[in-house]
Protein backbone atom coordinates (compact mmCIF):
# COMPACT_ATOMS: atom_id res chain seq x y z
CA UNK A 1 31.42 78.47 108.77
CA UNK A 2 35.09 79.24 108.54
CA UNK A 3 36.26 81.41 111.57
CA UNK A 4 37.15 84.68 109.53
CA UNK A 5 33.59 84.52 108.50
CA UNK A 6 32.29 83.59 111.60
CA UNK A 7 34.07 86.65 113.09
CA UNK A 8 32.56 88.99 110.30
CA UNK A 9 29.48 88.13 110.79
CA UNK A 10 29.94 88.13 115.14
CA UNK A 11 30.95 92.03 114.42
CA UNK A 12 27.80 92.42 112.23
CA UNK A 13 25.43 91.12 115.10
CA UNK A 14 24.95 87.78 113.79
CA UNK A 15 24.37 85.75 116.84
CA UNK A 16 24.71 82.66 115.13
CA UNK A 17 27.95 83.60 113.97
CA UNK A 18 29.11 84.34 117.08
CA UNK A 19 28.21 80.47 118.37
CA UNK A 20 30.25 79.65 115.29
CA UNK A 21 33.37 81.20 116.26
CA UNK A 22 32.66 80.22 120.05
CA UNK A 23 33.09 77.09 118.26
CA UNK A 24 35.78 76.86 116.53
CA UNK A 25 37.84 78.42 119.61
CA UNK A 26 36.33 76.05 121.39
CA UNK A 27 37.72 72.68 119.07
CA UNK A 28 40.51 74.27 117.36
CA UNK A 29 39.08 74.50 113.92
CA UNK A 30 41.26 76.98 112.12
CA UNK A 31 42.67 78.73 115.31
CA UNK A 32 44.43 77.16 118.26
CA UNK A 33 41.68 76.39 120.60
CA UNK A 34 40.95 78.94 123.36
CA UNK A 35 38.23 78.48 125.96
CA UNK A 36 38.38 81.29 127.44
CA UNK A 37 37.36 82.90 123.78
CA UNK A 38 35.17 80.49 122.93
CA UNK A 39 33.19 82.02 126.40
CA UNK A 40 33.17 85.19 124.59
CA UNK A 41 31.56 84.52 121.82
CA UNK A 42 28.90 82.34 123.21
CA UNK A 43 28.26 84.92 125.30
CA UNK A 44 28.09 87.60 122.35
CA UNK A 45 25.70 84.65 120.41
CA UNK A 46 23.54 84.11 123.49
CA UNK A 47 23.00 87.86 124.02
CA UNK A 48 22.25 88.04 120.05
CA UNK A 49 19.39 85.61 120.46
CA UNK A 50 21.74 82.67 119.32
CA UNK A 51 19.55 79.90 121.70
CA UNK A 52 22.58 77.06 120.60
CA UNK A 53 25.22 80.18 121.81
CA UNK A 54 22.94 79.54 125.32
CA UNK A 55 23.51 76.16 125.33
CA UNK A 56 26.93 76.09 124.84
CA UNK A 57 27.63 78.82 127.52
CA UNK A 58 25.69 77.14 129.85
CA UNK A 59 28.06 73.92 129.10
CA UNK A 60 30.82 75.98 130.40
CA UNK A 61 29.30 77.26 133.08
CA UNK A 62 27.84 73.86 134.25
CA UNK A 63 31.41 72.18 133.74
CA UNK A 64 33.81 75.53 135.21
CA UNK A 65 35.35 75.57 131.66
CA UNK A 66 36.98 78.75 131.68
CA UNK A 67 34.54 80.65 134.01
CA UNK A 68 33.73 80.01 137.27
CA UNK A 69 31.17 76.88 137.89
CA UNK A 70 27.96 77.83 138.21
CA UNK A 71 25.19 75.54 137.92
CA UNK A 72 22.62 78.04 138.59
CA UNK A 73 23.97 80.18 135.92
CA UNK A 74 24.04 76.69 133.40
CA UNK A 75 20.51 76.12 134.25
CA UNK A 76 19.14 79.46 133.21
CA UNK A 77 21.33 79.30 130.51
CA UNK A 78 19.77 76.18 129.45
CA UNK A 79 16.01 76.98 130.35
CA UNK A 80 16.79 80.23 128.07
CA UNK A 81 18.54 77.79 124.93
CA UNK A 82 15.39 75.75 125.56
CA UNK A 83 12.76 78.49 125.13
CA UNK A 84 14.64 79.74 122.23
CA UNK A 85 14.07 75.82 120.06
CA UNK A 86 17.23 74.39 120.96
CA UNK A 87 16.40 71.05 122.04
CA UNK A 88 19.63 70.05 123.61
CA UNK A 89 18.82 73.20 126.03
CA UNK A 90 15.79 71.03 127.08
CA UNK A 91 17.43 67.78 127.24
CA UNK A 92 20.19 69.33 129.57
CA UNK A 93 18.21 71.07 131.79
CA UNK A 94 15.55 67.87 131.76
CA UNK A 95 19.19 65.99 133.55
CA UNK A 96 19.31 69.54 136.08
CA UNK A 97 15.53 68.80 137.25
CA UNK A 98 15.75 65.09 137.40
CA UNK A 99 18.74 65.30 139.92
CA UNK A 100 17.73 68.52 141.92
CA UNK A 101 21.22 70.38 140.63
CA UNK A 102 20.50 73.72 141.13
CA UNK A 103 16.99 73.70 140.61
CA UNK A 104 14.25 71.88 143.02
CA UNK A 105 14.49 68.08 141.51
CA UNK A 106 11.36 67.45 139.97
CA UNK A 107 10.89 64.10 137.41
CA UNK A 108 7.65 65.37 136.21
CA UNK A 109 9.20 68.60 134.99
CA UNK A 110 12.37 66.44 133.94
CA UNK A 111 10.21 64.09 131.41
CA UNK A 112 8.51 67.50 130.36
CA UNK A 113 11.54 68.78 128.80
CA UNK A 114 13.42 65.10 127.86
CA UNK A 115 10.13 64.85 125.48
CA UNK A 116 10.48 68.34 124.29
CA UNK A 117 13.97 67.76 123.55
CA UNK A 118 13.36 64.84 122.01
CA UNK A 119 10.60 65.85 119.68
CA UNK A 120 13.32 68.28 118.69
CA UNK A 121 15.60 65.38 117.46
CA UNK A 122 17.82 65.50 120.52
CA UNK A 123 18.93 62.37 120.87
CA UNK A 124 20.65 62.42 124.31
CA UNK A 125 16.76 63.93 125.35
CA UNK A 126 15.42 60.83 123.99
CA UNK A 127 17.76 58.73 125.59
CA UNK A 128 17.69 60.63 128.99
CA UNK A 129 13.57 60.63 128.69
CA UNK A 130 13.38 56.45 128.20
CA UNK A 131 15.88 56.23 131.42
CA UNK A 132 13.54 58.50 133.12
CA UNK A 133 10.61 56.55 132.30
CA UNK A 134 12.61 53.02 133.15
CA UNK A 135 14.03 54.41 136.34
CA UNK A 136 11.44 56.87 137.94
CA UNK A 137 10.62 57.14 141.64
CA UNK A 138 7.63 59.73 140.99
CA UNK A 139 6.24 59.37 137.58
CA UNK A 140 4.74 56.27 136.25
CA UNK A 141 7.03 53.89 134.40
CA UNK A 142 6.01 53.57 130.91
CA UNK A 143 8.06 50.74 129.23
CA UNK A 144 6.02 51.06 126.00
CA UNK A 145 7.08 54.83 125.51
CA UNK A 146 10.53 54.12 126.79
CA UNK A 147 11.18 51.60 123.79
CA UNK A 148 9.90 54.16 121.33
CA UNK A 149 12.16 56.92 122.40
CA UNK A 150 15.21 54.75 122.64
CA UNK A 151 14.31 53.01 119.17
CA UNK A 152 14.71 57.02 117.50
CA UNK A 153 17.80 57.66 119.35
CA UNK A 154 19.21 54.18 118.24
CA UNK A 155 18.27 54.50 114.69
CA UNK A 156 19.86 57.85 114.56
CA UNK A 157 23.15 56.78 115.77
CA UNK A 158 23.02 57.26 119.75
CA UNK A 159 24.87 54.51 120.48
CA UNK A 160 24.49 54.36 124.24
CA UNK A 161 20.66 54.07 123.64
CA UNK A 162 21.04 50.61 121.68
CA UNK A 163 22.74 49.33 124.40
CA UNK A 164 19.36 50.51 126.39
CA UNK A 165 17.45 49.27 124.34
CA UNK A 166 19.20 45.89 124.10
CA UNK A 167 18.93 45.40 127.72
CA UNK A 168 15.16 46.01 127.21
CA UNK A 169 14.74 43.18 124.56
CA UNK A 170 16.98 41.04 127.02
CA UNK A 171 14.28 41.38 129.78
CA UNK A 172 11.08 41.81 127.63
CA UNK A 173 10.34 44.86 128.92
CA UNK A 174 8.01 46.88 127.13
CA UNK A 175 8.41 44.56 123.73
CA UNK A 176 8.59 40.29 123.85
CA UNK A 177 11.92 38.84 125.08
CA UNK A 178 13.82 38.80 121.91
CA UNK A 179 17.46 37.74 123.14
CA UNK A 180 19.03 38.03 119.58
CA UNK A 181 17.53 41.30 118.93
CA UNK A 182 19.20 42.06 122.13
CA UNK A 183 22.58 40.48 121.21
CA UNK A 184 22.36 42.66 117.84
CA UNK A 185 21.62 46.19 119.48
CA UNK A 186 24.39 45.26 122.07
CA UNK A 187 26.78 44.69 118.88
CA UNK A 188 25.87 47.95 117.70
CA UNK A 189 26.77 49.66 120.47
CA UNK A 190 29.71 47.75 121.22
CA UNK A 191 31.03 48.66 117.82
CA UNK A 192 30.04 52.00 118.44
CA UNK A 193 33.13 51.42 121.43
CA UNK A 194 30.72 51.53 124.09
CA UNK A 195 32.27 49.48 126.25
CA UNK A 196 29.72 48.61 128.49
CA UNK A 197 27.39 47.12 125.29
CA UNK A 198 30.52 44.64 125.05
CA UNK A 199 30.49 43.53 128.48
CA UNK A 200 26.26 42.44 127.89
CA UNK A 201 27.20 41.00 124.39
CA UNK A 202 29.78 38.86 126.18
CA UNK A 203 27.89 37.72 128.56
CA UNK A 204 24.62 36.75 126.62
CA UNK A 205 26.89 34.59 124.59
CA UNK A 206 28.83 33.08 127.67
CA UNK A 207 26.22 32.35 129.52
CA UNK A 208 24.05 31.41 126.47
CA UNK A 209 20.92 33.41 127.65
CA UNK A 210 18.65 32.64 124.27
CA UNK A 211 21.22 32.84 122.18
CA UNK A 212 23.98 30.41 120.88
CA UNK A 213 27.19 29.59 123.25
CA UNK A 214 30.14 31.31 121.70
CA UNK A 215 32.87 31.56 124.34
CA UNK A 216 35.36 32.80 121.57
CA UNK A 217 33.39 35.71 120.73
CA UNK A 218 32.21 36.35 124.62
CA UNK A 219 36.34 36.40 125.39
CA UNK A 220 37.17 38.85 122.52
CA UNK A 221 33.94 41.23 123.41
CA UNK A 222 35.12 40.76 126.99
CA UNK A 223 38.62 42.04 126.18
CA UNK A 224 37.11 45.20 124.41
CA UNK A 225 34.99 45.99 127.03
CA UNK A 226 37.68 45.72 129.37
CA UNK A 227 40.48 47.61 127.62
CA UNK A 228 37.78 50.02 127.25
CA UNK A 229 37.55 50.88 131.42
CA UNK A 230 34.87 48.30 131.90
CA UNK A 231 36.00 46.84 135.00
CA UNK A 232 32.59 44.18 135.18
CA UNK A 233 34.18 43.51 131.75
CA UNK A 234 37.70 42.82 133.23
CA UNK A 235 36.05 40.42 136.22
CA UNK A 236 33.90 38.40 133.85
CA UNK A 237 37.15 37.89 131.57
CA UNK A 238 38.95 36.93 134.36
CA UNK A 239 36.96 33.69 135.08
CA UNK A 240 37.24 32.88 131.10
CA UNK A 241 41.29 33.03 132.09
CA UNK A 242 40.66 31.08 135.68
CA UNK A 243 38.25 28.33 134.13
CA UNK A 244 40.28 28.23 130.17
CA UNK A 245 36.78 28.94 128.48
CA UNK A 246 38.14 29.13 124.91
CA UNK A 247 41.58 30.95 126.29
CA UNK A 248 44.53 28.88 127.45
CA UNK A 249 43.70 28.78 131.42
CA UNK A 250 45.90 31.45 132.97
CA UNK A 251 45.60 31.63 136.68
CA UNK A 252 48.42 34.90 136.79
CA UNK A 253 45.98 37.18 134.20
CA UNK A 254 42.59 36.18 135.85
CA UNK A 255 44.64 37.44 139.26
CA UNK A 256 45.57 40.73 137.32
CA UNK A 257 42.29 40.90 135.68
CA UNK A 258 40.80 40.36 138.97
CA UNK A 259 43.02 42.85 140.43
CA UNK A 260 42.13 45.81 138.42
CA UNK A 261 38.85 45.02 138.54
CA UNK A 262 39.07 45.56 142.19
CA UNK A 263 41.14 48.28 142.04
CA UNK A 264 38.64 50.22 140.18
CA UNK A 265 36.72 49.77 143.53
CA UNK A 266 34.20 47.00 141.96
CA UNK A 267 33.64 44.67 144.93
CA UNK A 268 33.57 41.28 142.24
CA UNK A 269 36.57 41.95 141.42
CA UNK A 270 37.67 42.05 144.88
CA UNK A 271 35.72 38.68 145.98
CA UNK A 272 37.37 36.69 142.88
CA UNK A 273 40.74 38.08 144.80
CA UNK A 274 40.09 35.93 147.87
CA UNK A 275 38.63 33.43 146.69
CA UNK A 276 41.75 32.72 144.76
CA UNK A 277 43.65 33.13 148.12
CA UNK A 278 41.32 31.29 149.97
CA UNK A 279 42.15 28.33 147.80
CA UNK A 280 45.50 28.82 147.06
CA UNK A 281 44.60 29.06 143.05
CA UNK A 282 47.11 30.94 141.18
CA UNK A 283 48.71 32.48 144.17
CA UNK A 284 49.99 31.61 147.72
CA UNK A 285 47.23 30.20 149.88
CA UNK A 286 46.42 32.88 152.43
CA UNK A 287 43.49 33.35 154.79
CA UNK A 288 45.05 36.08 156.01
CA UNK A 289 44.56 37.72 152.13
CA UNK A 290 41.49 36.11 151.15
CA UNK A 291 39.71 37.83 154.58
CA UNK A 292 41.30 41.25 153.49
CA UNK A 293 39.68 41.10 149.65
CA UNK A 294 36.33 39.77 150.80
CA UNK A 295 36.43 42.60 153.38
CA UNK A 296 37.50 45.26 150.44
CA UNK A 297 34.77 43.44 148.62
CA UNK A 298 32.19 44.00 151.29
CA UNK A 299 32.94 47.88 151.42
CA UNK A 300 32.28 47.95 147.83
CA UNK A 301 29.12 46.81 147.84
CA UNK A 302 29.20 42.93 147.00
CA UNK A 303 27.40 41.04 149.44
CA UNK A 304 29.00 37.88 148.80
CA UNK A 305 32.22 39.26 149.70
CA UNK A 306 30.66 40.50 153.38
CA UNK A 307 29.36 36.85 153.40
CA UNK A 308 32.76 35.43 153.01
CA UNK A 309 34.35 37.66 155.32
CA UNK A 310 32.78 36.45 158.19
CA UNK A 311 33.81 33.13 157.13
CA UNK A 312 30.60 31.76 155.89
C-alpha cells in the first residue's frame, strides 16, 4: 500500500493501514525511514485491532528500537498479535516461553504456540517448533514431527531450516541416514548465504561422510562460509591451507585463518595456533606461544587445548 494511502486510511481508522505506514517508516519505502514513526503507527494499528501492528510493536519493544526495551511489554504485545491470528505473534512469543524472557520459561507452552504458529504458515514457528522438539529438556523429543515441520519451512524458502534438516538426514534422525540428501539441503541453504550450511557441505565432502571426496568444492564452500563470519568455517579451511588439500599449501593463511578463528573466541581456532608454535610450522617455534593458545583455547571451551596446555 503506498504510504499516502496508508496514511488515509490510518486517519480513517483502518488499523491495517496504520501497520502499513508503520511500515514503510519503518524500511524507507517512499519516505525516509523513521523509527520512531513507524512506533506510532503500530501503535495506532495495534490499538485498531491490527494483530500484525501488535507484532511489529512488540518487535520494537523486545529489541529497544525507538522506545524503551521492554520485554514484558513485547510479550504481551505478542500474546495479543497471537490471539488476534497472527502467527508470527505465536512463533515469537513460543522463543519468550522457551527461554523464560519475561515470562516463566515453560517448553510445553513454547511448542503450544511454535505449532500454532506454524499451522499459520509461520515459518520461523516451524523452524523454532522442530528445534524445540530436537533440543528439549522437558517435553519429549519427537524426531518424526521435527522432520515434518522443518520439511514445510524448507520447502517454503526458510533457509536456515534446510540446513536443520540436512543435519537430520546426516545423522538419521527421525528419517534413514541419507548423506546426499543431506549434502543437497546443506547446498540449499548455503546458497541461500547461510553460512553455517557451507561450513557442513564442506565438511561432508572433505571428510567424505557418504558422499564423494571433493576437496575442491569443500575449499570453495569453506571460503564462503568463512567470509560469511563462520569462524568453524575459517578453522576447517585453515587445515585445507596447512595440509595443501586441493589449495597450494600455505602455512602464513592457515596461521591467519587460524588466527581469526581464534579471535572470534572459538577455542579450535586457538589450539591449531599452538600447535603450529609448538612445532615450529609456519611460524617461529615457541613453547612459550604454543602454551598461551592452548591456554586461550582451554578458556574457550576446547578440551584438547586444556589437554595440551598442561603439556600432555
Amino acid at each position: 500500500m503506498p504510504l499516502p494511502a496508508a496514511q488515509r486510511g490510518c486517519s480513517a481508522g483502518n488499523g491495517h493501514a496504520c501497520t502499513e505506514a508503520g511500515l514503510a517508516y519503518r524500511n524507507g519505502r517512499g519516505t525516509a525511514r523513521d523509527d520512531a514513526t513507524a512506533v506510532t503507527f503500530y501503535q495506532r494499528g495495534c490499538d485498531a485491532g491490527d494483530a500484525f501492528g501488535c507484532v511489529d510493536l512488540a518487535q520494537m519493544y523486545g529489541t529497544g528500537t525507538s522506545v524503551t526495551r521492554d520485554d514484558a511489554r513485547a510479550a504481551a504485545l505478542y500474546q495479543k498479535g497471537c490471539d488476534g491470528n497472527a502467527p508470527a505473534g505465536c512463533a515469537f512469543l513460543g522463543v519468550f516461553y522457551q527461554t523464560g524472557r519475561a515470562v516463566p520459561r515453560d517448553e510445553a507452552r513454547a511448542l503450544s504456540l511454535f505449532a500454532k504458529g506454524c499451522d499459520g504458515n509461520s515459518l520461523q514457528g516451524c523452524n523454532d517448533g522442530a528445534m524445540l522438539l530436537e533440543n528439549a529438556k522437558d517435553v519429549p523429543h519427537d524426531n518424526t514431527r521435527a522432520v515434518g515441520w522443518l520439511t514445510k519451512a524448507c520447502d517454503g524458502g526458510f533457509l536456515l531450516s534446510c540446513r536443520n534438516l540436512g543435519l537430520l538426514y546426516a545423522q538419521g534422525r527421525g528419517v534413514p541416514r541419507d548423506p546426499l540428501q543431506a549434502l543437497t539441503l546443506y547446498q540449499r541453504s548455503c546458497d541461500g548465504n547461510n553460512a553455517g550450511a557451507c561450513n557442513d557441505a564442506g565438511m561432508l565432502l572433505q571428510n567424505a561422510l557418504g558422499v564423494p571426496r571433493d576437496d575442491a568444492r569443500a575449499a570453495a564452500l569453506l571460503t564462503k562460509a568463512c567470509d560469511g563470519g563462520y569462524l568453524l568455517g575459517c578453522r576447517n579451511l585453515g587445515i585445507m591451507y596447512e595440509q595443501g588439500r586441493s589449495v597450494t599449501r600455505d602455512e602464513a593463511r592457515a596461521h591467519a585463518l587460524y588466527q581469526r578463528a581464534c579471535d572470534g573466541r572459538l577455542g579450535l581456532g586457538c589450539t591449531n595456533l599452538g600447535d603450529m608454535f609448538e612445532n615450529g610450522r609456519g611460524v617461529p617455534k615457541s613453547p612459550a606461544d604454543a602454551k598461551a593458545f592452548y591456554t586461550k583455547a582451554c578458556e574457550y571451551g576446547d578440551q584438547n587445548g586444556c589437554r595440551l596446555k598442561g603439556g600432555g
